[in-house]
N, C-alpha and C. Protein backbone atom coordinates (compact mmCIF):
# COMPACT_ATOMS: atom_id res chain seq x y z
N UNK A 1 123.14 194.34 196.73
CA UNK A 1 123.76 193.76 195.55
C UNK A 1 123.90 192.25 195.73
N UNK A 2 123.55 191.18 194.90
CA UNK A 2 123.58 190.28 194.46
C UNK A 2 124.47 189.58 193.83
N UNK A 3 125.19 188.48 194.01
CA UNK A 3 126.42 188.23 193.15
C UNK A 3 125.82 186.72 192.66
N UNK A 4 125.79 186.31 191.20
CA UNK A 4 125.72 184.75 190.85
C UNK A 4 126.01 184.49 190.51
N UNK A 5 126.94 182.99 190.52
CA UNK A 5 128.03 182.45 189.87
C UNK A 5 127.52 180.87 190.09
N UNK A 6 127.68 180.64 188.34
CA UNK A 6 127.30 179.39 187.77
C UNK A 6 128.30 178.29 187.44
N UNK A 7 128.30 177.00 188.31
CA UNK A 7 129.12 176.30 187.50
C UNK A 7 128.75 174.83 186.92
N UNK A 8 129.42 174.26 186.28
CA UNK A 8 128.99 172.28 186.29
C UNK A 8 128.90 172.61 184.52
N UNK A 9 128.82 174.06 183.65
CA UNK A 9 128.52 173.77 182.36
C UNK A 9 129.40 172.56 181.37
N UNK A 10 129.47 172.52 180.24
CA UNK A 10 130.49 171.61 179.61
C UNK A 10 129.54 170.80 178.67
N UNK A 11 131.03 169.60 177.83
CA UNK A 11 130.17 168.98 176.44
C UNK A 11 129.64 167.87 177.22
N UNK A 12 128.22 167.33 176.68
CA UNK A 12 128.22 165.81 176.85
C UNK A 12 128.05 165.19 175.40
N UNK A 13 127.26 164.10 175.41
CA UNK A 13 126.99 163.09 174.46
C UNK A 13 125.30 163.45 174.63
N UNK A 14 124.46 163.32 173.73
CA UNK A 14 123.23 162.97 173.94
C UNK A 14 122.48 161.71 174.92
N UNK A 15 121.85 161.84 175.91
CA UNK A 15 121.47 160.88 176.69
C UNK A 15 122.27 160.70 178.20
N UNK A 16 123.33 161.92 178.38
CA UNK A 16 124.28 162.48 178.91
C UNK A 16 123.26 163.26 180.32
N UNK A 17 124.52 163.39 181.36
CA UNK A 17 123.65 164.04 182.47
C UNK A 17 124.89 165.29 182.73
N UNK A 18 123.99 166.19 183.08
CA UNK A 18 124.92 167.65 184.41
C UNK A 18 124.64 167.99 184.75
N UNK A 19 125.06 168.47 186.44
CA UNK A 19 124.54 169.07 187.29
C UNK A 19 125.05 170.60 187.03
N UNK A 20 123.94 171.38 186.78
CA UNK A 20 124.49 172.93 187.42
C UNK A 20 124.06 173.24 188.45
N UNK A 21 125.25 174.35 189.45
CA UNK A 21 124.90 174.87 190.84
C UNK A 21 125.68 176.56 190.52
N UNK A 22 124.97 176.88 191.10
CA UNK A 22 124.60 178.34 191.51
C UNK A 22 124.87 178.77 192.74
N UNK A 23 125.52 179.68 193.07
CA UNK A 23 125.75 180.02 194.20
C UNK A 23 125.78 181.98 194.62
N UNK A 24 124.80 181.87 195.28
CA UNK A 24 124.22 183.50 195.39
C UNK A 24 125.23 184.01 196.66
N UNK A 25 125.54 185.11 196.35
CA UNK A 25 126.38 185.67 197.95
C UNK A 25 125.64 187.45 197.40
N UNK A 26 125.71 188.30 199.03
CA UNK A 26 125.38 189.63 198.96
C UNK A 26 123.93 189.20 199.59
N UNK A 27 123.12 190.56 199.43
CA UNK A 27 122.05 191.28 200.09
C UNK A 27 121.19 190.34 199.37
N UNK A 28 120.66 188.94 200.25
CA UNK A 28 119.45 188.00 199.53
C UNK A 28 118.55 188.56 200.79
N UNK A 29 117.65 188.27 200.53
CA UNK A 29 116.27 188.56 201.30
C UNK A 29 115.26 187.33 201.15
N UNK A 30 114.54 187.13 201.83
CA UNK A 30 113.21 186.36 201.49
C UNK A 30 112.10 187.29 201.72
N UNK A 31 111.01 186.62 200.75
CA UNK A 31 111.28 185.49 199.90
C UNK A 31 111.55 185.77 198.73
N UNK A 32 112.07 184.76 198.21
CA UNK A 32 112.66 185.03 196.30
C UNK A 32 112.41 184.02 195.61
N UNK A 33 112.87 183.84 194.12
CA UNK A 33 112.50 182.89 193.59
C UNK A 33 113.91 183.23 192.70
N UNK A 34 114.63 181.84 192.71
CA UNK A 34 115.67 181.24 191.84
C UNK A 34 115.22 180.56 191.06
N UNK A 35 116.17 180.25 190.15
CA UNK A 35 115.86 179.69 188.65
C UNK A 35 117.05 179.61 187.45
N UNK A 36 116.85 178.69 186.88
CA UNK A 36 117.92 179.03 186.00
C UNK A 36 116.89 179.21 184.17
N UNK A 37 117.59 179.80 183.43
CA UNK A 37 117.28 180.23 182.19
C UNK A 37 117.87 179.86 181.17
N UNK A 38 117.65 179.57 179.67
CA UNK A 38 118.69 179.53 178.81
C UNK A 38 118.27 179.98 177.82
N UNK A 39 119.65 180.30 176.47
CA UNK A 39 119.53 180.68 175.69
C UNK A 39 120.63 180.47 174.65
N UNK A 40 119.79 179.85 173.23
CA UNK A 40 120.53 178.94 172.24
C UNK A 40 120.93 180.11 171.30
N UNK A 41 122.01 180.61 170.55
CA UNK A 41 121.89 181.16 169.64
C UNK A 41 121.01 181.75 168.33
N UNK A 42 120.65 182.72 168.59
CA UNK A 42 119.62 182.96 167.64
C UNK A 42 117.93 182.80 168.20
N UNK A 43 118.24 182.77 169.04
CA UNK A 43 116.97 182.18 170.03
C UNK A 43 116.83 183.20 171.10
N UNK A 44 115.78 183.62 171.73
CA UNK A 44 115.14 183.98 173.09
C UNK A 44 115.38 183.61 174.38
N UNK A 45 115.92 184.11 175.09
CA UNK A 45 116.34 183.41 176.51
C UNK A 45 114.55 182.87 177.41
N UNK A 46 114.76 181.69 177.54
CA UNK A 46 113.59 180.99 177.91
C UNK A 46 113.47 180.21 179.37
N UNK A 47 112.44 180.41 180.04
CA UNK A 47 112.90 179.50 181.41
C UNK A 47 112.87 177.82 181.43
N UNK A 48 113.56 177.92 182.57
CA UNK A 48 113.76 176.27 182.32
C UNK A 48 113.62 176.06 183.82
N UNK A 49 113.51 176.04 184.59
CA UNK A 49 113.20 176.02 186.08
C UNK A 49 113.27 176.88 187.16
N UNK A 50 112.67 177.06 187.83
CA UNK A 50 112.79 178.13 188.62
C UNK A 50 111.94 177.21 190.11
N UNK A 51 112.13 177.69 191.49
CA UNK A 51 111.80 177.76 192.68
C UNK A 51 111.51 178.55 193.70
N UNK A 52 110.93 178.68 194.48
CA UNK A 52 110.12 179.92 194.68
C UNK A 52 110.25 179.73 196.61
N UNK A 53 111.18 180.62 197.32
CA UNK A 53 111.24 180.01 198.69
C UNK A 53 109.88 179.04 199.41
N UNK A 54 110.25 178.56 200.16
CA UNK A 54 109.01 177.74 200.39
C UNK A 54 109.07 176.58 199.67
N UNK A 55 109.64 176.16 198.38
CA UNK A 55 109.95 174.85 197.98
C UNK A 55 109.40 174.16 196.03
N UNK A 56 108.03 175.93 195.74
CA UNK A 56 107.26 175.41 195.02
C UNK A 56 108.09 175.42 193.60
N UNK A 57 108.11 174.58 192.69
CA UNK A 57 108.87 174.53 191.41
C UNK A 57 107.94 174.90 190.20
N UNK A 58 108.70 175.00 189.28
CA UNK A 58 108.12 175.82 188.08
C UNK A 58 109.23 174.75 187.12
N UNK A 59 108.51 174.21 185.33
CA UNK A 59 109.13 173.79 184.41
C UNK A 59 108.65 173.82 183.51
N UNK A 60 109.30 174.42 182.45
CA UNK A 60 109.54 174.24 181.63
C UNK A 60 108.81 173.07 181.24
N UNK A 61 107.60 172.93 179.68
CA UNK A 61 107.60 171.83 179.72
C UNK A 61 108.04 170.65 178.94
N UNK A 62 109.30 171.08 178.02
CA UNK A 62 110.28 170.18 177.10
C UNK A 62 110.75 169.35 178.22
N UNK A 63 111.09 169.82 179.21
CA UNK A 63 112.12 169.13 180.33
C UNK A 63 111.65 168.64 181.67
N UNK A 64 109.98 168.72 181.59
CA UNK A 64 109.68 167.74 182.80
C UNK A 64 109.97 166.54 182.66
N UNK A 65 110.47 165.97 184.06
CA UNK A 65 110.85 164.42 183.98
C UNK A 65 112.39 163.83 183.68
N UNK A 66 112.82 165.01 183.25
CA UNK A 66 114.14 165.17 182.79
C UNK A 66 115.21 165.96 183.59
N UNK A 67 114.50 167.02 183.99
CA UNK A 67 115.29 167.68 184.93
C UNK A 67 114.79 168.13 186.36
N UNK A 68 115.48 168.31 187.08
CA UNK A 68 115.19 168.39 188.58
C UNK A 68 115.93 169.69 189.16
N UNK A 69 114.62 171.04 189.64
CA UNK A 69 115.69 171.80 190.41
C UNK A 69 115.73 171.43 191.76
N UNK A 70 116.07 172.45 192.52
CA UNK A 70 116.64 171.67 194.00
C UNK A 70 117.05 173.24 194.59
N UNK A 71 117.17 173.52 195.52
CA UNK A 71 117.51 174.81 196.62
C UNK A 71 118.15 174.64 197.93
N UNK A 72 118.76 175.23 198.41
CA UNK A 72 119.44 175.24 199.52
C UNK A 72 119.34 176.38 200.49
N UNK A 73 117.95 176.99 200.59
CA UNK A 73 117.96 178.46 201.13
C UNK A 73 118.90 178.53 201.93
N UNK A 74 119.47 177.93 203.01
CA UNK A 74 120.10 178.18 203.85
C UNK A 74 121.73 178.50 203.31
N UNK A 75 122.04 177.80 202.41
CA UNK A 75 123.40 178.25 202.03
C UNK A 75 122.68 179.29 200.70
N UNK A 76 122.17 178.98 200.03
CA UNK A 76 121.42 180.61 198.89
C UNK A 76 121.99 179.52 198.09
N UNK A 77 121.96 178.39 197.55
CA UNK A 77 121.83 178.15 196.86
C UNK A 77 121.03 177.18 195.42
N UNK A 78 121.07 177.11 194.31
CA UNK A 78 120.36 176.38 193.31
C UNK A 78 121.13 175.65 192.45
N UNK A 79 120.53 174.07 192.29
CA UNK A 79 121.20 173.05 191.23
C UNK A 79 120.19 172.89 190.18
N UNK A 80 120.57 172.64 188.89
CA UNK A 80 119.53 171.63 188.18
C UNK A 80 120.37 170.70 187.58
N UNK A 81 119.52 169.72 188.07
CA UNK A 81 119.92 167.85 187.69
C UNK A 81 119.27 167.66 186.42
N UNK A 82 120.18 168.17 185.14
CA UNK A 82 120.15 167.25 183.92
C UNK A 82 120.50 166.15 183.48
N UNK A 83 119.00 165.11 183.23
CA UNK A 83 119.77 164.01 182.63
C UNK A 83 118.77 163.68 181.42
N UNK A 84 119.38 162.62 180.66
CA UNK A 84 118.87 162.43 179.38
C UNK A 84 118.40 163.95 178.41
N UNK A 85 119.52 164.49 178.74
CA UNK A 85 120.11 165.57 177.72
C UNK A 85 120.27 165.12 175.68
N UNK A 86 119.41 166.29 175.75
CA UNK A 86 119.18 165.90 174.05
C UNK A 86 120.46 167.44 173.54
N UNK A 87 120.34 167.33 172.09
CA UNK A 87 120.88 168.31 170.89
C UNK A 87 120.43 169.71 171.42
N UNK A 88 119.03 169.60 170.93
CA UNK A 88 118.20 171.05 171.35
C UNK A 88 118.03 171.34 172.83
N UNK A 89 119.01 170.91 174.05
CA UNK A 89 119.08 171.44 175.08
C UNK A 89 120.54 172.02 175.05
N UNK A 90 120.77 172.67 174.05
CA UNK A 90 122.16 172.96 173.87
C UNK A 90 122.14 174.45 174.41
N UNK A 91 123.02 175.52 174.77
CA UNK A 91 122.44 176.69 174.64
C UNK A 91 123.48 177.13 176.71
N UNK A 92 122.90 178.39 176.57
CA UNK A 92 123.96 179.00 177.50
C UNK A 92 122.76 179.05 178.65
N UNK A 93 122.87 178.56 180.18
CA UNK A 93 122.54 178.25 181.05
C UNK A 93 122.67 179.47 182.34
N UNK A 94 121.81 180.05 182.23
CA UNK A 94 121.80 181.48 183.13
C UNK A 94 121.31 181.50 184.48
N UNK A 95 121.91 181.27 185.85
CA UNK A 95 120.94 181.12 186.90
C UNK A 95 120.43 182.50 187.03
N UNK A 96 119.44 182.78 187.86
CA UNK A 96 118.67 184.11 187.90
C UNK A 96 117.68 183.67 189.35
N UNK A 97 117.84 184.92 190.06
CA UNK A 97 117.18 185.49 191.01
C UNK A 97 116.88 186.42 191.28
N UNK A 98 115.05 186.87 191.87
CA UNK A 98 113.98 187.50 192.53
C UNK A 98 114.01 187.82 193.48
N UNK A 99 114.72 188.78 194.08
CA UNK A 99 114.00 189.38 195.25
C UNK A 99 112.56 189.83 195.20
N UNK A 100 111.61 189.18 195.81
CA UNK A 100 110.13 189.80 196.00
C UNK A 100 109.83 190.38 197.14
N UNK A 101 109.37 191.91 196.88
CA UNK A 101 108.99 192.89 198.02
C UNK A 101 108.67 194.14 197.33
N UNK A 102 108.54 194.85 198.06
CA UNK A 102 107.76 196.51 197.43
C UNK A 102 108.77 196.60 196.18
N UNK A 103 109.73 196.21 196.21
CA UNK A 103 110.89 196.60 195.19
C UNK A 103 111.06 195.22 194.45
N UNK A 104 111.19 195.23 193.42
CA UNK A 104 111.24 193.82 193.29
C UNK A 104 112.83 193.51 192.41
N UNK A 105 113.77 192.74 193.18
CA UNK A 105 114.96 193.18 192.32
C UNK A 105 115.45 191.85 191.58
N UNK A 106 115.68 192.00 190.36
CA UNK A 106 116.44 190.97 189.43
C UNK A 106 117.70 190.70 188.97
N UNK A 107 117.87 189.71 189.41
CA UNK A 107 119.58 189.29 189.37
C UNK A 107 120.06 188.23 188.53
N UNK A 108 121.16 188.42 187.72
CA UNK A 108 121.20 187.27 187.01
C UNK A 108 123.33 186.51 186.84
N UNK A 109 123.46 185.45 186.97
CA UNK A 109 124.48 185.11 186.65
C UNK A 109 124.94 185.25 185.18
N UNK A 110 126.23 185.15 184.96
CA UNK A 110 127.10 185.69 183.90
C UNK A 110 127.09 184.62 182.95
N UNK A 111 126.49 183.10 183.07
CA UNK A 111 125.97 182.04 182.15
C UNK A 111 126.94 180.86 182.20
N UNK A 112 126.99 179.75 181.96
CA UNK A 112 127.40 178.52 181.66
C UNK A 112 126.73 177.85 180.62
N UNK A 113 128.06 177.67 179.30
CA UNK A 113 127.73 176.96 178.32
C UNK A 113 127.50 175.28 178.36
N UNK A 114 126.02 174.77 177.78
CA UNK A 114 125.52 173.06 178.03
C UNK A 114 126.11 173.28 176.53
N UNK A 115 126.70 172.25 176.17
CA UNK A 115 126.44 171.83 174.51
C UNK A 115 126.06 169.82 174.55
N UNK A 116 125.22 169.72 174.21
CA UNK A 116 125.08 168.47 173.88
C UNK A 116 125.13 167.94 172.14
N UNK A 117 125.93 167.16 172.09
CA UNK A 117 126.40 166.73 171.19
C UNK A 117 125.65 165.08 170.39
N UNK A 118 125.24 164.76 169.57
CA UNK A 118 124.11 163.83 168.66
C UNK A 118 125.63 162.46 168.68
C-alpha cells in the first residue's frame, strides 16, 4: 500500500509561481514512475509531468519551459516548479505513482487545488 499526500496548492495571480511536493510513504519499489496530473472542471484528468526512476521526464506540452518536475528517490519524493502560471492552468493537481513490475500498481494522491486568477 501506497500513501500520497500533496501539498504547496493555493490562489495566485497570473504570471504567478508554486511549488507542489508530494510525498509517497508505504510499500514503493523500483522502478516507478511519479507524476503529477490535473483536472479542471468539466474536463478530463490530463498529465502534466511525470518521471520515471532513473531521472527521465515526460511534459505535457502547454507547459514546457514553464514547469519543472524534480524527484527525490531517496526520500520517495516529487515537486513541480510552476512558474508563469496562466488562467487555464487552473484545475485540481493530482500526484500519481507506478509501481512497474509483473504487477503493475497505481497510486494516486487525494489532489491539491491551483487556481490562477487573470
Amino acid at each position: 500500500q501506497v500513501q500520497l499526500v500533496e501539498t504547496g496548492g493555493g490562489l495566485v495571480q497570473a504570471g504567478g509561481s508554486l511549488r507542489l511536493s508530494c510525498a509517497a510513504s508505504g510499500s514503493i519499489f523500483s522502478p516507478n514512475t511519479m507524476g503529477w496530473y490535473r483536472q479542471a472542471p468539466g474536463k478530463q484528468r490530463e498529465m502534466v509531468a511525470t518521471v520515471i526512476t532513473g531521472g527521465k521526464t515526460n511534459y505535457q506540452e502547454s507547459v514546457k519551459g514553464r514547469f519543472t518536475i524534480s524527484r527525490d528517490s531517496g526520500k520517495n519524493t516529487v515537486s513541480l516548479q510552476m512558474t508563469s502560471l496562466k488562467p487555464e492552468d487552473t484545475a485540481v493537481y493530482y500526484c500519481n505513482l507506478v509501481r512497474i513490475g509483473p504487477v503493475v500498481y497505481d497510486y494516486w494522491g487525494r489532489g491539491t487545488q491551483v487556481t490562477v486568477s487573470s
